[in-house]
C-alpha atoms as a PDB file:
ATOM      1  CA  UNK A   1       0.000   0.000   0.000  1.00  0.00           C
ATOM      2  CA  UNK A   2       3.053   2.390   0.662  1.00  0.00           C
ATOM      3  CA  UNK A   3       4.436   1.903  -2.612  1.00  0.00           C
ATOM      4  CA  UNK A   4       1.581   1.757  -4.240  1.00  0.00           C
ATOM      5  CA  UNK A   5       0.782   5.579  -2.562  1.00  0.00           C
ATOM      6  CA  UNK A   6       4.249   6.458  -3.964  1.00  0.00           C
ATOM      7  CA  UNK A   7       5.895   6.871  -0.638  1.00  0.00           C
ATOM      8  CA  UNK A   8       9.557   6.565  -0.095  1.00  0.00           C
ATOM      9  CA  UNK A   9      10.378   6.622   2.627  1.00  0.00           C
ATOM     10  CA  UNK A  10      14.327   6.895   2.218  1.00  0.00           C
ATOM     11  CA  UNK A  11      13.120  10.557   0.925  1.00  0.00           C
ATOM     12  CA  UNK A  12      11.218  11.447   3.226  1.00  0.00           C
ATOM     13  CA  UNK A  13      12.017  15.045   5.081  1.00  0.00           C
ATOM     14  CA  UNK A  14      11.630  14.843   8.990  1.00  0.00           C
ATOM     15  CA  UNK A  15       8.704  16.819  10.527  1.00  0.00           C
ATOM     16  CA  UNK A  16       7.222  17.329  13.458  1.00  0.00           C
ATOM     17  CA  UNK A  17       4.058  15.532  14.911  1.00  0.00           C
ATOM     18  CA  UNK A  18       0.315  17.485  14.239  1.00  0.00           C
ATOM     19  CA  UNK A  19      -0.905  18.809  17.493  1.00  0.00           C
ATOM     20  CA  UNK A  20      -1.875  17.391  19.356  1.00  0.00           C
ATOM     21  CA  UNK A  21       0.612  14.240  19.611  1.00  0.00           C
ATOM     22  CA  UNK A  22       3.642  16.103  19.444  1.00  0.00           C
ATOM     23  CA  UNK A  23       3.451  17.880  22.641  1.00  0.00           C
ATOM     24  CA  UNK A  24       4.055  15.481  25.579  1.00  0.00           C
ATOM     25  CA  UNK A  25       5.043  15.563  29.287  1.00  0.00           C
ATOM     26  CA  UNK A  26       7.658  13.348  31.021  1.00  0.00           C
ATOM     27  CA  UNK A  27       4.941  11.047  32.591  1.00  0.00           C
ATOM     28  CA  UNK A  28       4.222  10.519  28.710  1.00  0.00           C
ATOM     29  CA  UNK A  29       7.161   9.284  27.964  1.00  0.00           C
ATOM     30  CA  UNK A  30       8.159   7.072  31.028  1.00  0.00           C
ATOM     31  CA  UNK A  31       4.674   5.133  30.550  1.00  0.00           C
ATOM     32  CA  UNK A  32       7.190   2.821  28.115  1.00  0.00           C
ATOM     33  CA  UNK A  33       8.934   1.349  30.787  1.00  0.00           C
ATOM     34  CA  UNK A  34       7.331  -1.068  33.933  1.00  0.00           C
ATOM     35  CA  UNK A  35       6.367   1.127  36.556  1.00  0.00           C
ATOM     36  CA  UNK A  36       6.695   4.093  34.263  1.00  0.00           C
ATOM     37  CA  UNK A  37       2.348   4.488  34.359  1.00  0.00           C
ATOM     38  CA  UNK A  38       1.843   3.805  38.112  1.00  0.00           C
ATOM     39  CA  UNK A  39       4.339   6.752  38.508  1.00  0.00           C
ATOM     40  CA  UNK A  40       2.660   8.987  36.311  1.00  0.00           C
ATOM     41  CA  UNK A  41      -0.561   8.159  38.610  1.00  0.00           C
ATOM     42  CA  UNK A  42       1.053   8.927  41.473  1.00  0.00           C
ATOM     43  CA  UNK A  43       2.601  12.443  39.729  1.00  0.00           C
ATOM     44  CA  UNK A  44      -1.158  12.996  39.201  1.00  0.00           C
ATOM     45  CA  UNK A  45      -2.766  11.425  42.751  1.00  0.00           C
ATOM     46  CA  UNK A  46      -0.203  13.062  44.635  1.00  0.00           C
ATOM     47  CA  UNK A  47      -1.333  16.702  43.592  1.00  0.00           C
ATOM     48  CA  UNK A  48      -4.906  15.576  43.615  1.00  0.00           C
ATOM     49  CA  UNK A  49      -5.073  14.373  47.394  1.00  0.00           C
ATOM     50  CA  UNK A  50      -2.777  16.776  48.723  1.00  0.00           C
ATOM     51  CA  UNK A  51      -3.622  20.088  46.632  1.00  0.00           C
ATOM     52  CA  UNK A  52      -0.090  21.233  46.464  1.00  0.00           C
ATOM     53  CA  UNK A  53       2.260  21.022  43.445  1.00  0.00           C
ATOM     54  CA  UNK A  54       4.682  18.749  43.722  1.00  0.00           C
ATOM     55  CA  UNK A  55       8.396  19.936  44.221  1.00  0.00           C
ATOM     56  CA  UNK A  56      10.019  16.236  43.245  1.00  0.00           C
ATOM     57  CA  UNK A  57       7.952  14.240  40.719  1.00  0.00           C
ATOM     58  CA  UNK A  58      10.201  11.290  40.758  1.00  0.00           C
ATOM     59  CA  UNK A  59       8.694   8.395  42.243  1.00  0.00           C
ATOM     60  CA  UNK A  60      11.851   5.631  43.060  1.00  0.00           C
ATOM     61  CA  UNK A  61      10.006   3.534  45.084  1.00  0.00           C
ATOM     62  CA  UNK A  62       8.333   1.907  41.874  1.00  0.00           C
ATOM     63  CA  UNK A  63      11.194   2.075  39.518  1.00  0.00           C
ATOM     64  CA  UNK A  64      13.292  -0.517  38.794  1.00  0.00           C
ATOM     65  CA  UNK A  65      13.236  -4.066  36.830  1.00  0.00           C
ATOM     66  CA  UNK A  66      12.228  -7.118  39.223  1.00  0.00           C
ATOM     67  CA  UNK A  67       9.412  -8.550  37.577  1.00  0.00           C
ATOM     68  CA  UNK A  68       6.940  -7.955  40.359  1.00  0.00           C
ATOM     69  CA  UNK A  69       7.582  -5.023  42.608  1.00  0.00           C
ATOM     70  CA  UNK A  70       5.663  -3.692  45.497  1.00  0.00           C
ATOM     71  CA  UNK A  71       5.815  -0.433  47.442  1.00  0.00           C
ATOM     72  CA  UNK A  72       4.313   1.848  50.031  1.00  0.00           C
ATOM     73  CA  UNK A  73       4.276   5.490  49.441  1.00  0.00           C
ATOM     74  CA  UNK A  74       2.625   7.718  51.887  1.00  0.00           C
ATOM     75  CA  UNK A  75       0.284  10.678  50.186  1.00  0.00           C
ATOM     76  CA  UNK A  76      -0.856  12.984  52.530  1.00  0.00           C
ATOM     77  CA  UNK A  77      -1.176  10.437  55.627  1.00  0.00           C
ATOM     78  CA  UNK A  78      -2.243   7.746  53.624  1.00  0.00           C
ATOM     79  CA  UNK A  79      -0.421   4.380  52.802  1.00  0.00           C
ATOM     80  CA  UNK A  80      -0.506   3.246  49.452  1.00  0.00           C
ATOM     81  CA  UNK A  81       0.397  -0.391  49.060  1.00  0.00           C
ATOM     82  CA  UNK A  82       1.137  -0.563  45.486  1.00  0.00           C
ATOM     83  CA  UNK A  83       2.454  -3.636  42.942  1.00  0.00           C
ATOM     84  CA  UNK A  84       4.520  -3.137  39.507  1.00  0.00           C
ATOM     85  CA  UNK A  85       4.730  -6.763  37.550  1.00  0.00           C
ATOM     86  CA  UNK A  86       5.734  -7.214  34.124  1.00  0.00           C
ATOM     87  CA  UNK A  87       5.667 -10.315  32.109  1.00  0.00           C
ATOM     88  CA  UNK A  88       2.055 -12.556  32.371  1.00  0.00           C
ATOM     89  CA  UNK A  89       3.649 -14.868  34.415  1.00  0.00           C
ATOM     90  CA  UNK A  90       4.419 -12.314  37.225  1.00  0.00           C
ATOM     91  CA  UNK A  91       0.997 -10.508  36.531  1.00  0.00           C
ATOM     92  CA  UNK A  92      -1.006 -14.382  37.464  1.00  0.00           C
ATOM     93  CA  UNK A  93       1.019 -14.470  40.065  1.00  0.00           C
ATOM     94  CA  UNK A  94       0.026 -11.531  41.759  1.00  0.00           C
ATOM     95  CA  UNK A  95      -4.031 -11.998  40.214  1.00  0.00           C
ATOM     96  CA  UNK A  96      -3.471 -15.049  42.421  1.00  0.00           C
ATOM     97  CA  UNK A  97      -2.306 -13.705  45.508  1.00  0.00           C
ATOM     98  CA  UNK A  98      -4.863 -10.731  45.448  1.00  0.00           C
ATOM     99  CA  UNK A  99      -7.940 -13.402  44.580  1.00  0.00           C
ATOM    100  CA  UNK A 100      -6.700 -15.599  47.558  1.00  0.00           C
ATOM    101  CA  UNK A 101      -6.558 -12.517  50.006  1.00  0.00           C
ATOM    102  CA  UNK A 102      -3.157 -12.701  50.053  1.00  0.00           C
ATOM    103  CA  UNK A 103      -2.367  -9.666  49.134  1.00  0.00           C
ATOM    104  CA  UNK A 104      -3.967  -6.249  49.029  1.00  0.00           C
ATOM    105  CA  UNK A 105      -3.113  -3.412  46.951  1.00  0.00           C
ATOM    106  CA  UNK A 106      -4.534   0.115  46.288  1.00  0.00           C
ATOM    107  CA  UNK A 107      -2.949  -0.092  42.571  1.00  0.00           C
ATOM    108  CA  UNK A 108      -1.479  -2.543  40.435  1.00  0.00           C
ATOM    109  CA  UNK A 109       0.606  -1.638  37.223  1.00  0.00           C
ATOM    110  CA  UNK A 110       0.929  -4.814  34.704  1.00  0.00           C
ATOM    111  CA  UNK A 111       2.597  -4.771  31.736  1.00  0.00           C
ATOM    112  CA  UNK A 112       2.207  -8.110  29.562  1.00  0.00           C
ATOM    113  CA  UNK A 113       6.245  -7.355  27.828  1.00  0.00           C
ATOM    114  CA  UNK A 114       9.497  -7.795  30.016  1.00  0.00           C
ATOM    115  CA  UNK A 115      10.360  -4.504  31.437  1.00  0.00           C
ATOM    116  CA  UNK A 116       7.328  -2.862  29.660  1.00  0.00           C
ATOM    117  CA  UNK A 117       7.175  -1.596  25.997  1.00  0.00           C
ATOM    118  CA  UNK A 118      10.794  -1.077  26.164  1.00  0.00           C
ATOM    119  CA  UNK A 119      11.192  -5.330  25.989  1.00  0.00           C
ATOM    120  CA  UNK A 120       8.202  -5.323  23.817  1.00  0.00           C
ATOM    121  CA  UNK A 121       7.507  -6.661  20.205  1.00  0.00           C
ATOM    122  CA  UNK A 122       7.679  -3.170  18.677  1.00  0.00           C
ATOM    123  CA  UNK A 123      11.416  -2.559  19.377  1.00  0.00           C
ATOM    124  CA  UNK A 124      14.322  -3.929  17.724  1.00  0.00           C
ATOM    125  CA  UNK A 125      15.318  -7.239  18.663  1.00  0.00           C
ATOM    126  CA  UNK A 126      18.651  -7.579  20.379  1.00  0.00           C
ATOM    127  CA  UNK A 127      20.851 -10.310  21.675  1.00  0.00           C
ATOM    128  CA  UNK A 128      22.015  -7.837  24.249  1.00  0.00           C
ATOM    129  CA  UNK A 129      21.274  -8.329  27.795  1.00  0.00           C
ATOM    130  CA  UNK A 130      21.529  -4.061  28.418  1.00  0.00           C
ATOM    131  CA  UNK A 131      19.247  -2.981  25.736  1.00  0.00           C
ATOM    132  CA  UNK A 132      15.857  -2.653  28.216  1.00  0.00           C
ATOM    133  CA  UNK A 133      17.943  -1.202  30.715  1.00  0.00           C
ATOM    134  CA  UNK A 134      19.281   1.183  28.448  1.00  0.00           C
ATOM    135  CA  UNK A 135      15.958   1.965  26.668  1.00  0.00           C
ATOM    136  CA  UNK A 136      14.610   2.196  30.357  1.00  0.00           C
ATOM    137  CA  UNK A 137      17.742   4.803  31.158  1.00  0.00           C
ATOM    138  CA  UNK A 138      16.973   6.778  28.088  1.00  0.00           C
ATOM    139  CA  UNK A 139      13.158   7.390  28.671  1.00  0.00           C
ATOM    140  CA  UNK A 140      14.096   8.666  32.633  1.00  0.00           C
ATOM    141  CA  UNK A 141      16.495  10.863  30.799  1.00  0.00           C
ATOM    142  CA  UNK A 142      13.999  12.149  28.331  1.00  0.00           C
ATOM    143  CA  UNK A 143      11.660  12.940  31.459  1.00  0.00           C
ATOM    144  CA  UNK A 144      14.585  14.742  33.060  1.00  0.00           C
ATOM    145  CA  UNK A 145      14.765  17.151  30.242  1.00  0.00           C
ATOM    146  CA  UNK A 146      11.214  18.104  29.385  1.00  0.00           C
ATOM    147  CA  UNK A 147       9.741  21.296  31.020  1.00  0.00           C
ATOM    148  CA  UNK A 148       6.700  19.184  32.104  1.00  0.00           C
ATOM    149  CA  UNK A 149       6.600  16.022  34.082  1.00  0.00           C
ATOM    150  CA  UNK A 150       2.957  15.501  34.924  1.00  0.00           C
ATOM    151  CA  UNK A 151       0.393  14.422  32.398  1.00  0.00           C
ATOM    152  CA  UNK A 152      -1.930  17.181  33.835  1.00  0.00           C
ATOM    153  CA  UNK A 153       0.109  19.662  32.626  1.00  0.00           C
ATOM    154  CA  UNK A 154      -0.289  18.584  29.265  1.00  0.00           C
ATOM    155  CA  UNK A 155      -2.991  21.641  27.667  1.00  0.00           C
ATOM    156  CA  UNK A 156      -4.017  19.564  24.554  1.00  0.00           C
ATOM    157  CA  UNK A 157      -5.089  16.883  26.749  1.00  0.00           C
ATOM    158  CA  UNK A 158      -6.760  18.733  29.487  1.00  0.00           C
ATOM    159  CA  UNK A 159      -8.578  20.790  26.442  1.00  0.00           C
ATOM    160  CA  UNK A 160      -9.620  17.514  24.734  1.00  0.00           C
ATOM    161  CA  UNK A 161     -10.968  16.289  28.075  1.00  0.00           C
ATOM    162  CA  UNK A 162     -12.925  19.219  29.035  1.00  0.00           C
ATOM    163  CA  UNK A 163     -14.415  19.452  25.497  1.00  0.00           C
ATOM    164  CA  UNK A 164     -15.655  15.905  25.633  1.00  0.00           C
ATOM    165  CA  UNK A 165     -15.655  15.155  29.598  1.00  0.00           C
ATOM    166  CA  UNK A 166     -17.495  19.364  29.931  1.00  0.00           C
ATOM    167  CA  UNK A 167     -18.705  20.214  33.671  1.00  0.00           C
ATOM    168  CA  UNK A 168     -17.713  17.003  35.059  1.00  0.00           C
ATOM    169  CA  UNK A 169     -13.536  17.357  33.947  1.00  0.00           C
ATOM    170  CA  UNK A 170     -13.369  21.013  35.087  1.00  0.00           C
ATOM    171  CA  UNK A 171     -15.148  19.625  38.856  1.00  0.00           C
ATOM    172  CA  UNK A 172     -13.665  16.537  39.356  1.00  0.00           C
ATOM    173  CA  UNK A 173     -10.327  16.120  37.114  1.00  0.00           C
ATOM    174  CA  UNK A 174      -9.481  12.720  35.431  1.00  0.00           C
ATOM    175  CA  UNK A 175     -12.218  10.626  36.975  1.00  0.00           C
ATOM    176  CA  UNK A 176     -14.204   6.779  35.935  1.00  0.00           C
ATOM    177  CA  UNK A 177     -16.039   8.598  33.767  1.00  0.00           C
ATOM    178  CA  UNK A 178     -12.831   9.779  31.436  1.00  0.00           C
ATOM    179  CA  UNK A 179     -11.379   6.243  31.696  1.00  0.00           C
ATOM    180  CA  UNK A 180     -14.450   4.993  29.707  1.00  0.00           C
ATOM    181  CA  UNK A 181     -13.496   6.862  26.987  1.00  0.00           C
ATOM    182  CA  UNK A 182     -11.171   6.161  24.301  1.00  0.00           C
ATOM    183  CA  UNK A 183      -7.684   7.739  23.967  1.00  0.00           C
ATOM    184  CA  UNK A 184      -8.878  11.333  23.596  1.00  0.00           C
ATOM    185  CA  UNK A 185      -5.774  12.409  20.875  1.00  0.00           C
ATOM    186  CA  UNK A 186      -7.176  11.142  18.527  1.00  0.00           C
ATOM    187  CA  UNK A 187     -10.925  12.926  18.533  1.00  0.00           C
ATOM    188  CA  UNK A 188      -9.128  16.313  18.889  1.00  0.00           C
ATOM    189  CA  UNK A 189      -7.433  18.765  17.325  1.00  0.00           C
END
């Protein structure tokens, strides 16, 4: 279909993204890696519950590349007892535990490739045993040096929201209701 469209790609000039998918935060770009979306929750929860920006967005406590992870991160008084797995094998592990009362968690982060989408079918294939941690390294460092770090602080998406989402986004923020909905790029712009 490419060819027959006359694309070549090998002449192809670089360009940027259309709005609104090529403006991003940090906690966009970390969501590659395991445990890169349950902190970009807690960049989100933590300013929620507490009501104060948050000086440090870098959550440690759920960063790393065990297969199944847990933490506890105080917000505001409150524990959160949280679990990170990647790979299936580590996410029926802990569906077990938590369906046997084993275990109880406020949040639980699976991703079904090793070490997230960084391990995942979409990236080159490598014999080297480095390349996820290096991926891994390289999306931290492309958080590091973005100006925002918090998916909240990303206007096209708060926009699309409130267009779709109206009264109930500008009240109550991201809430059930907006997770019902499908990725909201692509319905704006």
């Amino acid at each position: 279909m490419i060819k027959s469209a006359g694309i070549i790609f090998d002449s192809l000039q670089p360009e940027s993204f259309d709005m609104p998918f090529g403006f991003y935060t940090g906690a966009g770009v970390i969501f590659g890696n395991s445990g890169g979306v349950m902190e970009a929750v807690l960049r989100y929860a933590a300013e929620k519950v507490t009501g104060k920006k948050l000086e440090h967005v870098e959550f440690q406590q759920v960063r790393g590349d065990s297969g199944l992870r847990e933490a506890t991160i105080q917000v505001n008084g409150s524990e959160l007892k949280l679990a990170v797995v990647h790979g299936l094998r580590n996410a029926r592990v802990v569906a077990e535990q938590v369906r046997a009362g084993k275990s109880h968690y406020d949040l639980i982060e699976v991703m079904a490739c090793p070490g997230g989408c960084v391990g995942g079918a979409g990236q080159p294939v490598t014999t080297s045993t480095t390349a996820r941690a290096l991926r891994t390294k390289g999306l931290y460092n492309a958080d590091k040096m973005l100006q925002l770090h918090k998916s909240q602080d990303n206007v096209f998406i708060t926009e699309c929201y409130a267009k779709f989402l109206g009264e109930i986004w500008r009240r109550e923020g991201p809430s059930s209701s907006s997770h019902q909905l499908p990725e909201p790029a692509s319905h704006c712009g």
